[in-house]
Protein backbone atom coordinates (compact mmCIF):
# COMPACT_ATOMS: atom_id res chain seq x y z
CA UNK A 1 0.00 0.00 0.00
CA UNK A 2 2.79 2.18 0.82
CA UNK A 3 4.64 1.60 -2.61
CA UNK A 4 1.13 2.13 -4.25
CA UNK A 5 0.94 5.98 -2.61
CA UNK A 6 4.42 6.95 -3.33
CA UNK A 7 3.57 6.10 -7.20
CA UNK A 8 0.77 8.05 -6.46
CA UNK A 9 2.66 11.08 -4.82
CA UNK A 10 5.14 10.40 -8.08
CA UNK A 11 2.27 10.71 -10.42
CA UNK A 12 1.03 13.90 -8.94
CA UNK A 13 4.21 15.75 -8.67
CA UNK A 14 4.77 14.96 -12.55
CA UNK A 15 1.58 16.42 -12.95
CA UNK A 16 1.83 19.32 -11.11
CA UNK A 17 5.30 19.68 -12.99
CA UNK A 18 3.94 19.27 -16.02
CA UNK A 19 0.64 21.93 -15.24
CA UNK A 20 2.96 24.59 -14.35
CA UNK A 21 5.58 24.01 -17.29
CA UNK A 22 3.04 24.63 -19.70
CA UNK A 23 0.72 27.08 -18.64
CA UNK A 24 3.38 29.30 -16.74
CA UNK A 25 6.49 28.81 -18.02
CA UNK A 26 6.08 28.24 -21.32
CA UNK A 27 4.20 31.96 -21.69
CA UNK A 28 7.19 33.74 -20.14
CA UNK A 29 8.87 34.80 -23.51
CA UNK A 30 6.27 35.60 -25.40
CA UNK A 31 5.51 39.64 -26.16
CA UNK A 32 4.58 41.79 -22.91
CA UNK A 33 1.22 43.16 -23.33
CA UNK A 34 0.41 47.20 -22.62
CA UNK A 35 -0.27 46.67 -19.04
CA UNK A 36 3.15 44.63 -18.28
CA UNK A 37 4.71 47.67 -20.32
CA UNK A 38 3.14 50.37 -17.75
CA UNK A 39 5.11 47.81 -15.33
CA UNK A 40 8.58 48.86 -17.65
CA UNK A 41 7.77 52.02 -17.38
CA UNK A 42 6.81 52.32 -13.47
CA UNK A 43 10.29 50.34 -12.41
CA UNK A 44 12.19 52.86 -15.21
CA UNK A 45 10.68 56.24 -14.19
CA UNK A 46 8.84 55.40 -10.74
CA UNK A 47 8.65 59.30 -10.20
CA UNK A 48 7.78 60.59 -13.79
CA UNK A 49 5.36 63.80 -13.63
CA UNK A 50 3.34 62.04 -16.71
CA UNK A 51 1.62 59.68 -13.46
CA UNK A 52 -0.26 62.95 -12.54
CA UNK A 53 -2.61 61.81 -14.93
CA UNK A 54 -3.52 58.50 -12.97
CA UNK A 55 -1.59 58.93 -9.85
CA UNK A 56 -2.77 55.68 -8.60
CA UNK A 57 -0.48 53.71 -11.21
CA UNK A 58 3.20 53.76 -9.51
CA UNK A 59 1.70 53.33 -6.02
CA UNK A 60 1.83 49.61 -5.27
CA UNK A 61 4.79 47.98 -3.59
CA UNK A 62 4.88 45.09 -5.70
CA UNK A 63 6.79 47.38 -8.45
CA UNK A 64 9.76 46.23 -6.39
CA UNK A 65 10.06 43.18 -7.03
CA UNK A 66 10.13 43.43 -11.52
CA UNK A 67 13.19 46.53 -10.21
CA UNK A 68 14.84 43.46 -8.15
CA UNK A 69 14.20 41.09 -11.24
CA UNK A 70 15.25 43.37 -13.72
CA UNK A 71 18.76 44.22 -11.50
CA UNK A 72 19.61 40.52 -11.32
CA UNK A 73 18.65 39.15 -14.34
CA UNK A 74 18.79 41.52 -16.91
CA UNK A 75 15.83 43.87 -18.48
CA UNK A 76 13.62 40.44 -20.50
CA UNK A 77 10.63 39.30 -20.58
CA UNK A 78 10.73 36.52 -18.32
CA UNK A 79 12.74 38.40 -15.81
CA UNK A 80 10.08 40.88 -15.39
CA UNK A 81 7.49 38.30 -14.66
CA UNK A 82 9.23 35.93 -12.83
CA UNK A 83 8.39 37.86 -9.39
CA UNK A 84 4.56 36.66 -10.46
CA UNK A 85 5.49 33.62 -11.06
CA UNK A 86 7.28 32.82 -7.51
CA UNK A 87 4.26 34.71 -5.89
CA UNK A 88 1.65 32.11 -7.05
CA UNK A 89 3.84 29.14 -6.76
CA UNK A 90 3.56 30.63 -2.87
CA UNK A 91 -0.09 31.37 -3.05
CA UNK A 92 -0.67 27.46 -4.34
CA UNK A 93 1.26 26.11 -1.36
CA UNK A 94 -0.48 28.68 1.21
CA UNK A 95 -4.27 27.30 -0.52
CA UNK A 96 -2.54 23.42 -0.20
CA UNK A 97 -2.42 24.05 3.55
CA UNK A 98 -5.45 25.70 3.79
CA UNK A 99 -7.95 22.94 2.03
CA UNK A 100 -5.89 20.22 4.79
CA UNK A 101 -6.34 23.06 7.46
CA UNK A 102 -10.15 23.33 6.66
CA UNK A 103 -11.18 20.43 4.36
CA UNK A 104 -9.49 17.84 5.04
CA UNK A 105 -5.93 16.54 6.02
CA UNK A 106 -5.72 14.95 2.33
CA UNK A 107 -7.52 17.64 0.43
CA UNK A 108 -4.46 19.82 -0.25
CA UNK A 109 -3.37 18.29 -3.70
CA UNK A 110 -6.66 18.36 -5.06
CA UNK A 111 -7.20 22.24 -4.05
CA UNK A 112 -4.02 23.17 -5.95
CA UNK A 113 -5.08 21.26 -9.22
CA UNK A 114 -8.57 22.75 -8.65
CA UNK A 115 -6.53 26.67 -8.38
CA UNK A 116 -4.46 25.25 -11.73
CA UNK A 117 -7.91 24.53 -13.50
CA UNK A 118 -9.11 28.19 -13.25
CA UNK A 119 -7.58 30.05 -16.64
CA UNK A 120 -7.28 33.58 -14.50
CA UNK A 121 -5.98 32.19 -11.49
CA UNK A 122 -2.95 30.55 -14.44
CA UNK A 123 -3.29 34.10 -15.73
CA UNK A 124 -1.76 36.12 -12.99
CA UNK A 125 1.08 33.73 -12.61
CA UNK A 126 2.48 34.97 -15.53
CA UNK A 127 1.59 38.48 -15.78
CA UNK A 128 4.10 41.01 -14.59
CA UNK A 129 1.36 42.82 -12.79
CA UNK A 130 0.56 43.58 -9.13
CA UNK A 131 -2.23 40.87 -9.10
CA UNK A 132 -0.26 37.52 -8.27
CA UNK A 133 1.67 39.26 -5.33
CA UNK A 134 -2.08 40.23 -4.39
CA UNK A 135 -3.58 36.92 -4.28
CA UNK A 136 -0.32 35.66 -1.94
CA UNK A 137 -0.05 37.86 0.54
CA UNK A 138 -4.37 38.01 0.76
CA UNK A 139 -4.13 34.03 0.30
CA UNK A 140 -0.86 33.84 3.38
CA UNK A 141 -3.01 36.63 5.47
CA UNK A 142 -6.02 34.43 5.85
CA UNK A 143 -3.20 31.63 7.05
CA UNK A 144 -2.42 33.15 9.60
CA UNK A 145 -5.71 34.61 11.05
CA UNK A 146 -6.85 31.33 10.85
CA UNK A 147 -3.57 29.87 12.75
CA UNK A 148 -4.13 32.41 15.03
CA UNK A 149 -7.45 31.67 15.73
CA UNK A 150 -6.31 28.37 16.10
CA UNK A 151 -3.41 28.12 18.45
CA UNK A 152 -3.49 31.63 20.23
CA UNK A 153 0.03 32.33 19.30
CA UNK A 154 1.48 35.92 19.09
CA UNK A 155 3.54 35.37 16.76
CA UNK A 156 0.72 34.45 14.09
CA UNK A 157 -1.31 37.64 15.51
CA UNK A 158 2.39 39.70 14.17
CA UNK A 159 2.23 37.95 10.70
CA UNK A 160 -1.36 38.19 10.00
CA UNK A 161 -1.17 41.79 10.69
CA UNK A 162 2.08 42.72 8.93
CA UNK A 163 0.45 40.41 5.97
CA UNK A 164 -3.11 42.75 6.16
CA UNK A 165 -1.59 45.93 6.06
CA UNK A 166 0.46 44.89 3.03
CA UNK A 167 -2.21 43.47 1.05
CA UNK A 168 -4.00 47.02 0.61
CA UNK A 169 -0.43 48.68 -0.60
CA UNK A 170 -0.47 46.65 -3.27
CA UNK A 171 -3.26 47.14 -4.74
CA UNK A 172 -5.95 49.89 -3.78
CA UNK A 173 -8.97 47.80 -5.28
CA UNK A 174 -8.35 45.05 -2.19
CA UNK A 175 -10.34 46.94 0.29
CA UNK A 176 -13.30 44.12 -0.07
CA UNK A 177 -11.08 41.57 0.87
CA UNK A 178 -10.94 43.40 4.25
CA UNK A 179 -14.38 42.36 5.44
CA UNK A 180 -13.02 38.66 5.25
CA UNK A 181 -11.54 39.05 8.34
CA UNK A 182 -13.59 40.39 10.74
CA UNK A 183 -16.72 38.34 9.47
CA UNK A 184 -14.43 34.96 10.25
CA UNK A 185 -12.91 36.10 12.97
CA UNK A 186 -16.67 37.60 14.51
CA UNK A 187 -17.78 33.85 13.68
CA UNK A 188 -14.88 32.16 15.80
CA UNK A 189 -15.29 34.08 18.71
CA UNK A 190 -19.06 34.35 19.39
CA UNK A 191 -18.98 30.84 19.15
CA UNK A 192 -16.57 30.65 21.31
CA UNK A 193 -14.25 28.55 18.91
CA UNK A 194 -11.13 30.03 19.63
CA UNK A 195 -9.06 30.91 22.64
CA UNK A 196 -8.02 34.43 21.15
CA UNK A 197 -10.10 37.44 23.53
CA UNK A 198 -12.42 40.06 21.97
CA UNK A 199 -9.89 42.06 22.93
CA UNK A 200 -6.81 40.94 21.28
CA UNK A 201 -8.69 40.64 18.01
CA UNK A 202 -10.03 43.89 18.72
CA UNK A 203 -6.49 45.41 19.34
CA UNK A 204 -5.29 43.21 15.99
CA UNK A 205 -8.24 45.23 13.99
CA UNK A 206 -7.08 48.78 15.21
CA UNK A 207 -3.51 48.17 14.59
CA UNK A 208 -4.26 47.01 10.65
CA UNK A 209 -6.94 50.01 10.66
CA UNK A 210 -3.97 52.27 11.68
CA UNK A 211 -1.40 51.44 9.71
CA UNK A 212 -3.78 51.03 6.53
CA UNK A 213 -5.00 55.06 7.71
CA UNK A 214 -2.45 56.75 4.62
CA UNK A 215 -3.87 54.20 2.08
CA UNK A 216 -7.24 54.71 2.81
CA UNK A 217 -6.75 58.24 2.74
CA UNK A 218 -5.02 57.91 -1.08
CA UNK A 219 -7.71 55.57 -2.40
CA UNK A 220 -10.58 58.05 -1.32
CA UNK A 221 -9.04 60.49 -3.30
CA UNK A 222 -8.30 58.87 -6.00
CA UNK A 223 -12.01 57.42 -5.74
CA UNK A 224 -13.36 60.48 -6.37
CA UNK A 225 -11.45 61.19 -9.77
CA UNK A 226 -13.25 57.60 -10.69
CA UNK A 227 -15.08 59.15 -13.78
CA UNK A 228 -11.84 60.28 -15.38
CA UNK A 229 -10.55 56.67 -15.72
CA UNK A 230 -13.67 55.09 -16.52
CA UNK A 231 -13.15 52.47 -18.77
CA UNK A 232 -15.79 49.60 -18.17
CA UNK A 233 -19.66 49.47 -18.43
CA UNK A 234 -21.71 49.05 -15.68
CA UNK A 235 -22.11 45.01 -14.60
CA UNK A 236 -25.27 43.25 -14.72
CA UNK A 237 -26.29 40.04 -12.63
CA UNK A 238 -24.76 38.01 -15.84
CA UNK A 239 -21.94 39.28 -15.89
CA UNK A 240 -21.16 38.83 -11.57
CA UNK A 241 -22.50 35.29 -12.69
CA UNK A 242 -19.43 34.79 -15.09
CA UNK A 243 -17.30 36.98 -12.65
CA UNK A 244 -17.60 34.50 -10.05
CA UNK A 245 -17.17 31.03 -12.21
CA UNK A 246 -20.71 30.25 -11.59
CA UNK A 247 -20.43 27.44 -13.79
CA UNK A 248 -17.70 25.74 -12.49
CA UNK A 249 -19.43 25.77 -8.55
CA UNK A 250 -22.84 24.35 -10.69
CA UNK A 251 -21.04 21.57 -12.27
CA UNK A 252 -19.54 20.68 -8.85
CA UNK A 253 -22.55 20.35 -7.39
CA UNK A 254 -24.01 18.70 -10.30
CA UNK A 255 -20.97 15.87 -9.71
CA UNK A 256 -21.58 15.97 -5.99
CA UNK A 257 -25.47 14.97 -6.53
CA UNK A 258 -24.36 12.41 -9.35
CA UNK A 259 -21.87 10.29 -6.95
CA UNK A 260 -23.70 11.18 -3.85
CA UNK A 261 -25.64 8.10 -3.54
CA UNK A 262 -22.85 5.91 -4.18
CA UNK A 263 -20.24 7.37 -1.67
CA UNK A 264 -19.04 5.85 1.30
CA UNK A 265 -20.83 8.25 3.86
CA UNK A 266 -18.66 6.03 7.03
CA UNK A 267 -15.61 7.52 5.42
CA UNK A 268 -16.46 11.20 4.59
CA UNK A 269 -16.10 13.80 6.95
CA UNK A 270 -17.83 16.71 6.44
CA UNK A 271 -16.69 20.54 5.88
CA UNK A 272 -17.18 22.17 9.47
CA UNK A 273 -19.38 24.91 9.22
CA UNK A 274 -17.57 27.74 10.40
CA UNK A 275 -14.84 26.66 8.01
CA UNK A 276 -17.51 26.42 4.56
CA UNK A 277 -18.60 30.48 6.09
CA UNK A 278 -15.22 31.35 5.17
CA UNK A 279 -14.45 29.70 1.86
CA UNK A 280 -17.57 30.87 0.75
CA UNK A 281 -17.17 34.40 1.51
CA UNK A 282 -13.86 34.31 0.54
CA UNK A 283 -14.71 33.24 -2.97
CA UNK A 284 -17.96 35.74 -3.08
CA UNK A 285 -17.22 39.14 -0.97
CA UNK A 286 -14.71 40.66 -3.60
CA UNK A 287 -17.22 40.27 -6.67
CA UNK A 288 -20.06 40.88 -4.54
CA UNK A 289 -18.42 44.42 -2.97
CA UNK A 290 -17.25 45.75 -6.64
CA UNK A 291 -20.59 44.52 -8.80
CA UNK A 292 -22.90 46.81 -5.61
CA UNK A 293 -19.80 49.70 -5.92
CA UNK A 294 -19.70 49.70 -9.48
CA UNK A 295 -23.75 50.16 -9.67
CA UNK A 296 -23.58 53.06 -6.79
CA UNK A 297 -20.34 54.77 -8.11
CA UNK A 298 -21.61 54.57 -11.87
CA UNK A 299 -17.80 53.62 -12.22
CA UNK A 300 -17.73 49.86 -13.52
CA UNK A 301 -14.57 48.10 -11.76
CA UNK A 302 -16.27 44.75 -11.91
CA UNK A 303 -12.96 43.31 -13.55
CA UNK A 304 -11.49 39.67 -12.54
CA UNK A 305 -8.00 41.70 -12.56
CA UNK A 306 -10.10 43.95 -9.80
CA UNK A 307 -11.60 40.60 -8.05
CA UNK A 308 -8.51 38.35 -8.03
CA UNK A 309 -8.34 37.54 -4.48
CA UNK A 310 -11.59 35.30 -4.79
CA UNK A 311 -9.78 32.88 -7.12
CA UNK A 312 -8.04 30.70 -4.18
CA UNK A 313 -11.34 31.26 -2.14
CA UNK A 314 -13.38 29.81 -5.47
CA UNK A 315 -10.44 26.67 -5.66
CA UNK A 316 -11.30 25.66 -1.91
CA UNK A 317 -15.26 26.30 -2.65
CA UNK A 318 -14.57 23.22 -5.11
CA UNK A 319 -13.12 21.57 -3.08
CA UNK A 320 -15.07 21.76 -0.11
CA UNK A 321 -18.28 20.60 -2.51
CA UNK A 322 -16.68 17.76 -3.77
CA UNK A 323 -15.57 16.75 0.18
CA UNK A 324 -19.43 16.18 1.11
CA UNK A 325 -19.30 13.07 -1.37
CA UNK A 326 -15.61 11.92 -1.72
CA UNK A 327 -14.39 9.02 0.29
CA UNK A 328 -11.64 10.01 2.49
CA UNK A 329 -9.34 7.61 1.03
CA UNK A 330 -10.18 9.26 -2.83
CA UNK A 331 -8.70 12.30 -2.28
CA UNK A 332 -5.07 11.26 -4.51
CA UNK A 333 -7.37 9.75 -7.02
CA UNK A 334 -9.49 12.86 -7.44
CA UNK A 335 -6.54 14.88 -7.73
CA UNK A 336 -4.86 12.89 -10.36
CA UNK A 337 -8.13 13.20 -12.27
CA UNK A 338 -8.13 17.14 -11.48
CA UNK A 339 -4.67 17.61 -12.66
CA UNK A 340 -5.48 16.10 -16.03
CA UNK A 341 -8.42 18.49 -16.28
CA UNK A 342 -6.61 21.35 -15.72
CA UNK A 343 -4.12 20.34 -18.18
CA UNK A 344 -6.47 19.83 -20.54
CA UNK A 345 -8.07 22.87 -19.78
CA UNK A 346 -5.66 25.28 -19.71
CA UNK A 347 -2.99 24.60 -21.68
CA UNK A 348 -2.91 26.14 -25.13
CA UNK A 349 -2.61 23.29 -27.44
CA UNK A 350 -3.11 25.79 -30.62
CA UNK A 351 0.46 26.30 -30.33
CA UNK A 352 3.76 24.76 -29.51
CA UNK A 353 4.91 28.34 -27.53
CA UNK A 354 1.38 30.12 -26.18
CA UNK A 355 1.32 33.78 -25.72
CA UNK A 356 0.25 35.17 -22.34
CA UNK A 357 -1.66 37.70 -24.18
CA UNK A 358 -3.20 39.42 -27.38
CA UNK A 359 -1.06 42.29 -27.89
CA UNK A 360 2.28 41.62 -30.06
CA UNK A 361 4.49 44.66 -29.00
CA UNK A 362 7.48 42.72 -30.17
CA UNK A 363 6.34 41.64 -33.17
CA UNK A 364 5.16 44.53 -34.11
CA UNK A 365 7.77 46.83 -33.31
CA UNK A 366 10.53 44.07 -35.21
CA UNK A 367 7.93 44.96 -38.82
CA UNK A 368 7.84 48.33 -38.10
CA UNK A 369 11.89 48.70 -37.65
CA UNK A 370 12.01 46.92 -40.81
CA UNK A 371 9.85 49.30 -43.01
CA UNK A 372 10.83 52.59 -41.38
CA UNK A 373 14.20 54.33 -41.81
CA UNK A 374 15.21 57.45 -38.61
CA UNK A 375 13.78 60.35 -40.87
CA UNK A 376 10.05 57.86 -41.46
CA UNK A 377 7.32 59.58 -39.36
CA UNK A 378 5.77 57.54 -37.00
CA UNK A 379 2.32 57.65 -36.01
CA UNK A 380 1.48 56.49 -32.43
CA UNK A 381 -2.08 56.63 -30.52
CA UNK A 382 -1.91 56.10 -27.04
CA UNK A 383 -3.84 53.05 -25.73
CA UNK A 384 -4.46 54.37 -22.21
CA UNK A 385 -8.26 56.10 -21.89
CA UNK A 386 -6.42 59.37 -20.29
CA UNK A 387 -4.39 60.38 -23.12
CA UNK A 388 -7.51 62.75 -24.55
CA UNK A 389 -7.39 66.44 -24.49
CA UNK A 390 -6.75 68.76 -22.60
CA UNK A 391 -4.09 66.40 -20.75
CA UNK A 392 -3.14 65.41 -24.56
CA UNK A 393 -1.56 67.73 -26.73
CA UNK A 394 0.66 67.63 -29.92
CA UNK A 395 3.47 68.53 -27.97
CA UNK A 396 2.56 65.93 -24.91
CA UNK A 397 6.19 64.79 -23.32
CA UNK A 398 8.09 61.60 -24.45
CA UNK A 399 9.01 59.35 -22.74
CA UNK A 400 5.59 59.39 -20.69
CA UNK A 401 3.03 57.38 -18.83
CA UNK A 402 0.49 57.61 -22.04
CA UNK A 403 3.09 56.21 -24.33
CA UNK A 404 4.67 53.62 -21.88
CA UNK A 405 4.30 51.18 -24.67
CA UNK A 406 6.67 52.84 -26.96
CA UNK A 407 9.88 52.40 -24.75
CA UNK A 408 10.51 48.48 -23.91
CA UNK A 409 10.66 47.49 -27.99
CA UNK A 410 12.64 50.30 -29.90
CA UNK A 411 11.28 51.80 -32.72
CA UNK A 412 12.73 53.61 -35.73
CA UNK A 413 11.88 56.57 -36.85
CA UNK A 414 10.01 60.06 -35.69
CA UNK A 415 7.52 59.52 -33.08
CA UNK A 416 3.86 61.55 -33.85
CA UNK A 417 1.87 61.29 -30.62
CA UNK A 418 -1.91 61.03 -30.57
CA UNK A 419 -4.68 60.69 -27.87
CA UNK A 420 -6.34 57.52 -27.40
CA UNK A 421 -8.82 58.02 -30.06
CA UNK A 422 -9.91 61.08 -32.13
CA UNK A 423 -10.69 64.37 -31.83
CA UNK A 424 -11.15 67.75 -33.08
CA UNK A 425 -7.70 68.82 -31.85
CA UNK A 426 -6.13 65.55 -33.23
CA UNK A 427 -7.93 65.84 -36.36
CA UNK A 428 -6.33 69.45 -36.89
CA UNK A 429 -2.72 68.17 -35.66
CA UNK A 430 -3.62 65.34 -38.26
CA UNK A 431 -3.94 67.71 -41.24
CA UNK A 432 -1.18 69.99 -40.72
CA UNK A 433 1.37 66.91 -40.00
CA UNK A 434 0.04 65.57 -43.75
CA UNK A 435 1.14 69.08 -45.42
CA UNK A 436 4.38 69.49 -43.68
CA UNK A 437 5.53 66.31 -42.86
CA UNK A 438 3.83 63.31 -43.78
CA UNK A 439 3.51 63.72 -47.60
CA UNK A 440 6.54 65.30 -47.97
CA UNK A 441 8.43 61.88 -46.22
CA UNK A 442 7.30 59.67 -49.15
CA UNK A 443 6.10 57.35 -46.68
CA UNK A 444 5.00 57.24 -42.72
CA UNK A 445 3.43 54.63 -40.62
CA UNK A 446 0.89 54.20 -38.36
CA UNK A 447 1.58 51.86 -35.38
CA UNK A 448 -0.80 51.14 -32.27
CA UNK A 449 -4.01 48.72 -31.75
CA UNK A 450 -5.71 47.58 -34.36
CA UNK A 451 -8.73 49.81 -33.59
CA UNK A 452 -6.99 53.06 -33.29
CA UNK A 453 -4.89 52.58 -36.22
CA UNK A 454 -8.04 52.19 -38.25
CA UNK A 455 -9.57 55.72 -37.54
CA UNK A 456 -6.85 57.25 -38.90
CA UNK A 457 -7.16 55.11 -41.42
CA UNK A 458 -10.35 56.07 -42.23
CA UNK A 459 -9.19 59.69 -41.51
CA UNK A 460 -6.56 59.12 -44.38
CA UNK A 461 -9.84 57.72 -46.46
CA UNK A 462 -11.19 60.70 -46.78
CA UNK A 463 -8.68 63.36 -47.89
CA UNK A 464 -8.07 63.57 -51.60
CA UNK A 465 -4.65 64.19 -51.41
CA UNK A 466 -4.43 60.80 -50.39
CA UNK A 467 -5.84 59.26 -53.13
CA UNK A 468 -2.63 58.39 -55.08
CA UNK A 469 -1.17 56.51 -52.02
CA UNK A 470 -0.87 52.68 -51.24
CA UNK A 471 -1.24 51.30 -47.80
CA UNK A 472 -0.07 48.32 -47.02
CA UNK A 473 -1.10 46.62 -43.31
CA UNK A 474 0.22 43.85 -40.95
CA UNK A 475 -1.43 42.37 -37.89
CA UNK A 476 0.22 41.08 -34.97
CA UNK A 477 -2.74 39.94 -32.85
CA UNK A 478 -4.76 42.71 -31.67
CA UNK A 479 -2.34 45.28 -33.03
CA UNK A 480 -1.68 46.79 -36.73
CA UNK A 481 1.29 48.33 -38.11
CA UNK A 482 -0.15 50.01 -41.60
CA UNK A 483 2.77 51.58 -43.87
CA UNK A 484 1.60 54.52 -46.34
CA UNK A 485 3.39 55.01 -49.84
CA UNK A 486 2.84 57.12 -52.74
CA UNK A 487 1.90 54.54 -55.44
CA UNK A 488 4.86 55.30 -57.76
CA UNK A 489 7.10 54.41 -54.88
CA UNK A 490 5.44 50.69 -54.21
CA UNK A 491 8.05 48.11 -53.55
């Protein structure tokens, strides 16, 4: 029997080795996407004036860790990520000792397959954004509140804390995770479940609540500049249902009714009580909190970026279903069957080296230095939502915030900076760059997202002196690089 587990253990760490290898690190050198750019930009210029525009950008401590990266490793693609990647290699092993802590003792590999079988939670393993550092210190924090809880040890109270008034620093759309806490914590000690005092957890609340004072005092500020970043529509029910995975939790209970009958009840034990409260809130507070913001506010953040901290809460919700009907002595099994779902679902089998994203910087930017000479204009739009006027102008700084996606893959060429889509002060900067610069070049290029590339396209459609010119386009994903020739000059 003992031979038979260790194949078993064997098996699942092959698995798990397997999992990772090809939805995480395979990903790491492909293209960075605009948002891992911002990330370039933040580490290069961390004090730039251009962040005036969206203060809130540069503020979160995780930015350290890409600087780190970058200083021992060199400035690449998989160096700037690789801080996300050791973060939710730690936030798997904190949600492993979690589902034994609450589940059961032999739950733990199935959570962490169950975590692997979510695309997002795979998602923010690889992308060099705040979000995976988010999810481990909110994933460790609960850890220790709960150890604490547990065993009454100070030491756990000093963690917990340190780990709760970090969590908000890096990112300032955590604050839902913060009713998490006290809601557990309320749950332990009026049922008198724990050996920590009113008071201690009382005294544990004011310290967080003191040191998380300056944050709250930033995000209220920045709250109330919400409309000028506005760049989502308000959610419905629907989309909180798709938020939240609620198909996934369905077809779990779907499989716990189908095998429920045939289980050995002797050998379950079932989910305590106060332990489901938390899993379930864990997995539901954060959507919950930003779908009722977004429809008060009139500012949609309902975004799984936004809501990331529910994705190990949402693994252990799994898991905890599928404990009411699973034999304690299945739980290896199950997780060798989980693994091979979440290797079937998640790995990119379109293509021998998957992209993390949609957005070919690199690939774009190697065309466009190979169809543009130092003296070729260059026609950029900006992809962020601020870069419109008055904060855009013709003259607008470089290198800037706004154009953050222009640094990290060179370019050749003169740079024309527009806002992130058209107006009537573009439109005139438009016209007199075609009399004084464009036409006279003999050939310019435009070079941003598809989308915005293809209004000034349609901009170039319509002026007549334009009518003896070729254009010829290349896509790279959701991006376009479109080169403009006079027709005599075709190659």
């Amino acid at each position: 029997m003992t031979r038979r587990l260790k194949r078993v253990d064997t098996l699942l760490i092959l698995l798990l080795s397997a999992c990772v290898g090809r939805v995480w690190l395979m990903p790491l050198p492909s293209s960075l996407w605009v948002d891992e750019l911002v990330t370039v930009f933040v580490v290069r210029y961390p004090g730039d004036p251009s962040f005036a525009v969206a203060p809130q950008v540069p503020l979160s401590l995780y930015y350290w860790l890409p600087r780190i990266s970058f200083a021992l490793f060199g400035n690449s693609e998989i160096a700037l990520r690789l801080p996300s990647i050791v973060a939710m290699a730690a936030a798997l092993f904190f949600i492993a000792r979690l589902a034994a802590r609450l589940i059961h003792p032999a739950a733990a590999w199935f959570a962490v397959f169950a975590a692997l079988a979510f695309r997002n939670f795979d998602y923010f393993a690889v992308d060099a954004r705040p979000y995976g550092l988010g999810v481990a210190v909110g994933t460790a924090s609960v850890l220790f509140l709960i150890r604490w809880l547990d065993d009454a040890r100070l030491r756990d109270a000093a963690v917990f804390v340190l780990l709760a008034a970090l969590l908000w620093r890096v990112h300032l759309f955590y604050w839902p995770f913060y009713l998490l806490y006290p809601i557990y914590a309320a749950i332990r000690l009026a049922r008198r479940d724990t050996a920590v005092k009113a008071w201690q957890a009382c005294l544990a609340g004011a310290a967080i609540a003191v040191a998380l004072a300056p944050v709250a005092q930033t995000a209220l500020s920045i709250a109330r500049e919400g409309a000028l970043h506005k760049f989502n529509e308000l959610p419905t029910l629907r989309n909180l249902f798709y938020l939240a995975h609620g198909f996934p939790i369905l077809i779990s209970l779907v499989v716990m009714a189908a095998i429920g009958r045939t289980a050995r009840a002797s050998k379950r034990k079932p989910v305590r009580g106060i332990a489901l409260t938390l899993i379930l809130a864990w997995w539901l507070v954060c959507p919950l909190c930003l779908f009722f913001y977004s429809r008060l506010s009139g500012n949609g953040v309902l975004i799984m970026r936004y809501a990331s901290l529910m994705l190990p809460g949402l693994a252990l919700t799994v898991t905890a279903i599928i404990a009411r009907t699973l034999p304690a002595d299945s739980w290896k099994r199950a997780a060798v069957c989980m693994a091979c779902v979440a290797i079937a679902l998640t790995g990119d089998w379109t293509h021998l080296w998957p992209s993390h994203e949609h957005d070919d910087w690199r690939g774009a930017a190697a065309f466009e230095r190979t169809v543009a000479v130092d003296s070729t204009p260059i026609l950029c739009p900006s992809p962020f939502i601020e870069a419109v006027p008055p904060v855009w102008r013709p003259d607008y700084p470089f290198p800037s915030f706004l154009y953050s996606h222009l640094q990290f893959y060179s370019l050749n060429g003169r740079l024309r900076l527009f806002p992130f889509k058209p107006s009537s002060e573009s439109n005139e900067y438009l016209q007199s760059l075609l009399a004084t610069e464009l036409m006279p070049a003999g050939k310019f290029v435009t070079y941003g997202s598809t989308w915005s590339v293809q209004a000034l396209d349609r901009w170039f459609a319509g002026r007549p002196e334009m009518t003896r010119w070729h254009k010829e386009s290349a896509r790279f994903d959701s991006l376009s690089v479109v080169v403009y020739r006079p027709l005599s000059s075709q190659p």
